[in-house]
PDB file of N, CA and C in Angstrom:
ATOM      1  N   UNK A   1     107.576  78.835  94.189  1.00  0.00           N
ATOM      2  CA  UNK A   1     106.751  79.989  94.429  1.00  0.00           C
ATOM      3  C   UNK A   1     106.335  80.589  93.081  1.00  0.00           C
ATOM      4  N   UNK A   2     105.181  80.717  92.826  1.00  0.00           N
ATOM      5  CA  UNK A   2     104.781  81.767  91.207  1.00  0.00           C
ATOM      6  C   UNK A   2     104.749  83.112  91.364  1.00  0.00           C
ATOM      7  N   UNK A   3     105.133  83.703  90.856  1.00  0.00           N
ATOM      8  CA  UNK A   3     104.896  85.071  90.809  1.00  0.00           C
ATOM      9  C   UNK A   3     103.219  85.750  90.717  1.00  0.00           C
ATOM     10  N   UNK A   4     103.047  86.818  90.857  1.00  0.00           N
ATOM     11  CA  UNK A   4     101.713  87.134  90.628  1.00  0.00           C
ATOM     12  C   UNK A   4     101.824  87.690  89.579  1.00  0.00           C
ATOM     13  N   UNK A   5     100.735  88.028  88.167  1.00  0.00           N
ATOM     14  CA  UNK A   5     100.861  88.332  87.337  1.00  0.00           C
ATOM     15  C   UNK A   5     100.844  89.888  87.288  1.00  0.00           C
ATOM     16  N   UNK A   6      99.652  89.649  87.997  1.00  0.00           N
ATOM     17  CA  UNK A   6      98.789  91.221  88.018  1.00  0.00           C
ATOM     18  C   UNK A   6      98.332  91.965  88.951  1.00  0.00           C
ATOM     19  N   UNK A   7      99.146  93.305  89.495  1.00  0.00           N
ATOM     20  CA  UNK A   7      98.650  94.221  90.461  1.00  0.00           C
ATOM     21  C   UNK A   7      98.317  95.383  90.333  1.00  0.00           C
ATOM     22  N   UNK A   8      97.212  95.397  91.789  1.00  0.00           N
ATOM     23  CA  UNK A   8      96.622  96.628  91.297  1.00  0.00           C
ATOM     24  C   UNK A   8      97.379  97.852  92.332  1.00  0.00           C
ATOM     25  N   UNK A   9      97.517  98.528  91.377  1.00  0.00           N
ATOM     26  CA  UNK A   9      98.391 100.358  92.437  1.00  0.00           C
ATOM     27  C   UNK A   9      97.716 101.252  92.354  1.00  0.00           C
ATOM     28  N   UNK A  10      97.814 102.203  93.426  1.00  0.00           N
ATOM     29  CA  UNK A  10      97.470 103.916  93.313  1.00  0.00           C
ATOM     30  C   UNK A  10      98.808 104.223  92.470  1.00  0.00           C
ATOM     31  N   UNK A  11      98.588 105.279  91.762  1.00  0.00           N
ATOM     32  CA  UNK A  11      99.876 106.067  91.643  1.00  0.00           C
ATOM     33  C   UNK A  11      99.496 107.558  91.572  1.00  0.00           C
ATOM     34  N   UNK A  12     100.411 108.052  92.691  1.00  0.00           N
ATOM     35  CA  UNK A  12     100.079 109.785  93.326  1.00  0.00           C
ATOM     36  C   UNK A  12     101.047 110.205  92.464  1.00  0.00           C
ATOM     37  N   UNK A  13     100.764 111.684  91.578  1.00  0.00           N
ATOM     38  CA  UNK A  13     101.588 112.189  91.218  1.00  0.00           C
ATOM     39  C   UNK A  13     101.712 113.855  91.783  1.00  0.00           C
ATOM     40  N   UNK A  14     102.874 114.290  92.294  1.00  0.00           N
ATOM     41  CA  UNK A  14     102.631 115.401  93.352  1.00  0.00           C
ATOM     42  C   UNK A  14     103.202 116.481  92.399  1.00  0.00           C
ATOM     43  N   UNK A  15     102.626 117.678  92.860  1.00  0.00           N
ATOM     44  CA  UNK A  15     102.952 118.739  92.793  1.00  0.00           C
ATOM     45  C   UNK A  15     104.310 119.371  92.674  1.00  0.00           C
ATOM     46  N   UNK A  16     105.085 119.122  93.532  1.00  0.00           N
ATOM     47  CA  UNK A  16     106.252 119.953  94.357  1.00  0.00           C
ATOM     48  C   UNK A  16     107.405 119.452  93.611  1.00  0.00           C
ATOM     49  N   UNK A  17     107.345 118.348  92.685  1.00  0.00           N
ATOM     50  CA  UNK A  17     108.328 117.742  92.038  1.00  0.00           C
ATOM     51  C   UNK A  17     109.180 116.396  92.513  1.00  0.00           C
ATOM     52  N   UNK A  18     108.833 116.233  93.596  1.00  0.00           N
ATOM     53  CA  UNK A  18     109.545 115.158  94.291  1.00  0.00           C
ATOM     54  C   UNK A  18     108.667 113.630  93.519  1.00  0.00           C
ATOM     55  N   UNK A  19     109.267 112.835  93.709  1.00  0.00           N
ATOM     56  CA  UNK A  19     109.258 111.532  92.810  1.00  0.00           C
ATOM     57  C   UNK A  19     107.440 110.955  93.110  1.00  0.00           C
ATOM     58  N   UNK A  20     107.076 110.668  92.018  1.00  0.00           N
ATOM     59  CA  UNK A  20     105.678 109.880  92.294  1.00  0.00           C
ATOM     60  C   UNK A  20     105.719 108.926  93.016  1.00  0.00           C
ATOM     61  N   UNK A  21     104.576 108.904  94.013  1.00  0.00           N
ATOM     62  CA  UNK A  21     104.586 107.899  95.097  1.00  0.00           C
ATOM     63  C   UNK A  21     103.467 106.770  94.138  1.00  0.00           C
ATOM     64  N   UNK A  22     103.891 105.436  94.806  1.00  0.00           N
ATOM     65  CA  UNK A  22     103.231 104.123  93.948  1.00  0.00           C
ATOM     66  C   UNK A  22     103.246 103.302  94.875  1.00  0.00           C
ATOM     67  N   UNK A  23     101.360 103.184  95.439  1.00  0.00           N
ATOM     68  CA  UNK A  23     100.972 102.584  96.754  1.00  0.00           C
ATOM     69  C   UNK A  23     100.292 100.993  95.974  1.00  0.00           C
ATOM     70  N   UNK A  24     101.162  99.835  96.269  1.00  0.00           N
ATOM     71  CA  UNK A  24     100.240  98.697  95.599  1.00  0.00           C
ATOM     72  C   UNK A  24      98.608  98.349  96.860  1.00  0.00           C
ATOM     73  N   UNK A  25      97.969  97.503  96.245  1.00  0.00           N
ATOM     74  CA  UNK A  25      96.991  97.534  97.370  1.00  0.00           C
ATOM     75  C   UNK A  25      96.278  95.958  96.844  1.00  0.00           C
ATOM     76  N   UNK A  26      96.212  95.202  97.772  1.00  0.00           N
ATOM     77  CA  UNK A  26      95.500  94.173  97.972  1.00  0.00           C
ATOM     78  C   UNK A  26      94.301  93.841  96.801  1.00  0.00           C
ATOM     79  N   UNK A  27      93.355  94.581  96.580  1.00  0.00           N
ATOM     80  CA  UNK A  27      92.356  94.325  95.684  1.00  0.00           C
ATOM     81  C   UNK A  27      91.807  96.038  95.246  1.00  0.00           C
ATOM     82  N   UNK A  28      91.006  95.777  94.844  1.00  0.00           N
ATOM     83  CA  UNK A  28      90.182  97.016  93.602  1.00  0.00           C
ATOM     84  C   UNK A  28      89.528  98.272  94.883  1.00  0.00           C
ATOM     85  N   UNK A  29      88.831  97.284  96.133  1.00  0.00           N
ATOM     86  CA  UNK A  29      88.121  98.014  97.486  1.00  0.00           C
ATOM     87  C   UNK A  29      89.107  98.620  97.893  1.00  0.00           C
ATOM     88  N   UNK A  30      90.623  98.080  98.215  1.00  0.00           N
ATOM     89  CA  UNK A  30      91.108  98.820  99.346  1.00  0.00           C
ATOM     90  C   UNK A  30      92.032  99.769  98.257  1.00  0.00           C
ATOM     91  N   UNK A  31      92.098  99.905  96.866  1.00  0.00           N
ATOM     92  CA  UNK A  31      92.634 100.640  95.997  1.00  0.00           C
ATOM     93  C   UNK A  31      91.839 101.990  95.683  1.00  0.00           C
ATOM     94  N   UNK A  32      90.656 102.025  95.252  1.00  0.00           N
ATOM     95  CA  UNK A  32      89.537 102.633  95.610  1.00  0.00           C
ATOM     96  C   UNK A  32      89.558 103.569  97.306  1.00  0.00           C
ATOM     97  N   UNK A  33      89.622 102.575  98.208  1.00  0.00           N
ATOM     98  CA  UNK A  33      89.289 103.369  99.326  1.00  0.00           C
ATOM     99  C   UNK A  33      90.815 104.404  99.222  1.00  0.00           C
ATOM    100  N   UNK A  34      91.844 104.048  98.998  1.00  0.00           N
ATOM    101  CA  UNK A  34      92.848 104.702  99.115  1.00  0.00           C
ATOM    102  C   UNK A  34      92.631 106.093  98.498  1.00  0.00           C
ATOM    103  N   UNK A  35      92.292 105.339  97.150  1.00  0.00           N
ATOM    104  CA  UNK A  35      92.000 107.073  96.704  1.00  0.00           C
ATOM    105  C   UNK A  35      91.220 107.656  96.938  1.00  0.00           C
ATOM    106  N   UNK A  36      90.251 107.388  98.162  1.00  0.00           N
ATOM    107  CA  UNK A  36      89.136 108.272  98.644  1.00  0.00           C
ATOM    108  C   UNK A  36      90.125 109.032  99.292  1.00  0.00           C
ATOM    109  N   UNK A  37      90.515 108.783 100.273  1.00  0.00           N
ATOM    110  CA  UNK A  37      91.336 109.166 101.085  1.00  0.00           C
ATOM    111  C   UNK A  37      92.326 110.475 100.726  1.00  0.00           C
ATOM    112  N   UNK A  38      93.200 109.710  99.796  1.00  0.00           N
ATOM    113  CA  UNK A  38      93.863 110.716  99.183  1.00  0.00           C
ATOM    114  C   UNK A  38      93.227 112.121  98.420  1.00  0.00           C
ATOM    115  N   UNK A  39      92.035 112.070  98.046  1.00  0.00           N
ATOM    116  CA  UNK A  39      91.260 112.807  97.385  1.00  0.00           C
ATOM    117  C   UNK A  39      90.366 113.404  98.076  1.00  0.00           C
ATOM    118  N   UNK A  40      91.339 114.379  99.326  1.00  0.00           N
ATOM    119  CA  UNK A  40      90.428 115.074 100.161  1.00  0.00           C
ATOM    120  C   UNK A  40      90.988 116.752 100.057  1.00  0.00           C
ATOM    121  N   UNK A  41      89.857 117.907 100.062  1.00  0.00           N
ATOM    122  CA  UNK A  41      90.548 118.905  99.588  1.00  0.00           C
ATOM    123  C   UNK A  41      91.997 119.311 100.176  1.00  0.00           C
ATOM    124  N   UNK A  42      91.609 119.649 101.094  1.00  0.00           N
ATOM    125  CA  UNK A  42      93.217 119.304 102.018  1.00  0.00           C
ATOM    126  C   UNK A  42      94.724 118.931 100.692  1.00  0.00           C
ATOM    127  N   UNK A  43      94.354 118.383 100.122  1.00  0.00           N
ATOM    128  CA  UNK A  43      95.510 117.419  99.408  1.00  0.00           C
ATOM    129  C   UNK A  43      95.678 118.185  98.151  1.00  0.00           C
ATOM    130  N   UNK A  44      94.451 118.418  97.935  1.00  0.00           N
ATOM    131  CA  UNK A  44      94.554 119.264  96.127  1.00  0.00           C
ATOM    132  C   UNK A  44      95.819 120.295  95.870  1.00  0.00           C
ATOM    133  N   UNK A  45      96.671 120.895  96.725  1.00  0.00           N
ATOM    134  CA  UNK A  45      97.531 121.495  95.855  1.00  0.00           C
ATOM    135  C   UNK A  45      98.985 120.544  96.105  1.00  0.00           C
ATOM    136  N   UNK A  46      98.432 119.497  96.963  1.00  0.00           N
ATOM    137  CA  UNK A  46      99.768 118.217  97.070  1.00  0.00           C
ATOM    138  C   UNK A  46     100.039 117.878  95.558  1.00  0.00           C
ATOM    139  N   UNK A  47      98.757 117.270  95.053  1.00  0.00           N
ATOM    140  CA  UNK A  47      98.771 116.244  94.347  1.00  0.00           C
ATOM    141  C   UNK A  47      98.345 116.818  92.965  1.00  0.00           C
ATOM    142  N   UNK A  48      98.941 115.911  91.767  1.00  0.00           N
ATOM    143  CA  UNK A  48      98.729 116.469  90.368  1.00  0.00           C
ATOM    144  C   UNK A  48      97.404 115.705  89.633  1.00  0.00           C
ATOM    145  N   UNK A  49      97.517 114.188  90.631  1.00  0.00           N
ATOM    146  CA  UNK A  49      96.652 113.466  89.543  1.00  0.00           C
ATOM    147  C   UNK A  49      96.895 112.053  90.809  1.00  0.00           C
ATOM    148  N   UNK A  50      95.900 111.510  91.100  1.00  0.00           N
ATOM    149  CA  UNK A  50      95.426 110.119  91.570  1.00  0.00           C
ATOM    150  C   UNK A  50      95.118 109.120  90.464  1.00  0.00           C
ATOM    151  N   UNK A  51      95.835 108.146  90.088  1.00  0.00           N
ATOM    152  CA  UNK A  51      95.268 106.727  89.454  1.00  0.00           C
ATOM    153  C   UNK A  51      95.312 105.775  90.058  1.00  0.00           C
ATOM    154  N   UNK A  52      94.072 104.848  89.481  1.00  0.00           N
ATOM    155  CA  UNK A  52      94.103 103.833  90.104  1.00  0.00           C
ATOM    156  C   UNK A  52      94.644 102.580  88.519  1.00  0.00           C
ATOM    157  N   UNK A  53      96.103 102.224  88.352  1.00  0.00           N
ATOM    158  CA  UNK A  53      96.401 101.359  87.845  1.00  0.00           C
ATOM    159  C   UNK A  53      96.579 100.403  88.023  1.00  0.00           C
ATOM    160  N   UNK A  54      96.524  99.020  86.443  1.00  0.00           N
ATOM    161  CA  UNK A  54      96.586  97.432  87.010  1.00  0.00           C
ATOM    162  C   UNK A  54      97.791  97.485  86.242  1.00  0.00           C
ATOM    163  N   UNK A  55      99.014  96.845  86.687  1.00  0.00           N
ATOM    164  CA  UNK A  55     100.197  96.402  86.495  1.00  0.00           C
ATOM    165  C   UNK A  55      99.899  94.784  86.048  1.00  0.00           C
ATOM    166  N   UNK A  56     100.164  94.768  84.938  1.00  0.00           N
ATOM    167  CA  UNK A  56     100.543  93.191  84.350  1.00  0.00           C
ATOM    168  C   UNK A  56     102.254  93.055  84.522  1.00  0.00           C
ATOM    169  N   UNK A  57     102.659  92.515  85.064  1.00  0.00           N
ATOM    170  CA  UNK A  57     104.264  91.859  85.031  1.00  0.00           C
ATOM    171  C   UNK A  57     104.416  91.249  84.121  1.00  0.00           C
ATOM    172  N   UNK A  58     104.059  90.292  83.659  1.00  0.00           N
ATOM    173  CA  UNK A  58     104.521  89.180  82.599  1.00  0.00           C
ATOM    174  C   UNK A  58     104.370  90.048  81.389  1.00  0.00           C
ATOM    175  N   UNK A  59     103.502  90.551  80.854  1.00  0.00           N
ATOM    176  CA  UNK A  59     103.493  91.588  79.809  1.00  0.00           C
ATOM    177  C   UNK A  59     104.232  92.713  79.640  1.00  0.00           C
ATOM    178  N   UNK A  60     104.605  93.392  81.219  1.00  0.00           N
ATOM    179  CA  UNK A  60     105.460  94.423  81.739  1.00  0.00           C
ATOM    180  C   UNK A  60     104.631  96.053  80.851  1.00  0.00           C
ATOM    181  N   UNK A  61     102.953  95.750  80.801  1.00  0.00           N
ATOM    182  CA  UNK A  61     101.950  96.987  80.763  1.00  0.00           C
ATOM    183  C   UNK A  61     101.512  97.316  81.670  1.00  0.00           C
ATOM    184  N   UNK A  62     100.543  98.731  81.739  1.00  0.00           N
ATOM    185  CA  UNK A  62     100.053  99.448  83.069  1.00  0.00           C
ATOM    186  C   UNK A  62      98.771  99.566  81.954  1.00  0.00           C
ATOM    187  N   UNK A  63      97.993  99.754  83.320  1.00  0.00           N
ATOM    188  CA  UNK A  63      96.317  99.882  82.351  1.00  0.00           C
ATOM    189  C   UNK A  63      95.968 101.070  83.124  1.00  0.00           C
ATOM    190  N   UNK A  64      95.722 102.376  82.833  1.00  0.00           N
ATOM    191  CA  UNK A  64      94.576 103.600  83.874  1.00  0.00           C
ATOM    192  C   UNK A  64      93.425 102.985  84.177  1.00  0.00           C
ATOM    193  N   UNK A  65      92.663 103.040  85.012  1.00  0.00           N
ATOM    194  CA  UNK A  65      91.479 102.709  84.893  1.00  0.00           C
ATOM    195  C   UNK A  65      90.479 103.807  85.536  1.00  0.00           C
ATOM    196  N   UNK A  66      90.930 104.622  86.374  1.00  0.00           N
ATOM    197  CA  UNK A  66      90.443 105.448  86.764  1.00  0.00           C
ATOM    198  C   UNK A  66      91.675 106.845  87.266  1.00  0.00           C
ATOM    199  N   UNK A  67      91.099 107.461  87.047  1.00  0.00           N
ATOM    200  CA  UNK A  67      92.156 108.820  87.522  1.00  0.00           C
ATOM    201  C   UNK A  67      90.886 110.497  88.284  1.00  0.00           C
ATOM    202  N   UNK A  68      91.705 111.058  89.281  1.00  0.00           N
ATOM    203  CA  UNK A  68      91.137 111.972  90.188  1.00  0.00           C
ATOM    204  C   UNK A  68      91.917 112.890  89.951  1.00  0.00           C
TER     205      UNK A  68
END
């Protein structure tokens, strides 16, 4: 079995202090749609900050690529 090298995550960082949630997601669309989602006013005093990061494993780096 190979490992995958490279994934892509949301990572929610909340408000209230409780631990950052870190949603992996299939590809860039359904990573994206997530953070539509998450990025509804409703949520704004949940949340500190929405990214959408790529996790390299073999390198063991994180890349931002977008943040809400």
């Amino acid at each position: 079995m190979e490992l995958v090298a490279n994934s892509l995550m949301v990572r929610i960082v909340r408000r209230d202090g409780k631990p950052d949630e870190e949603q992996y997601c299939a590809d860039e669309q359904e990573a994206r749609q997530l953070m539509g989602l998450l990025n509804d006013p409703d949520n704004a005093e949940m949340y500190r900050s929405i990214a959408l990061v790529s996790v390299d494993w073999r390198g063991h780096t994180e890349q931002v690529h977008d943040t809400i």
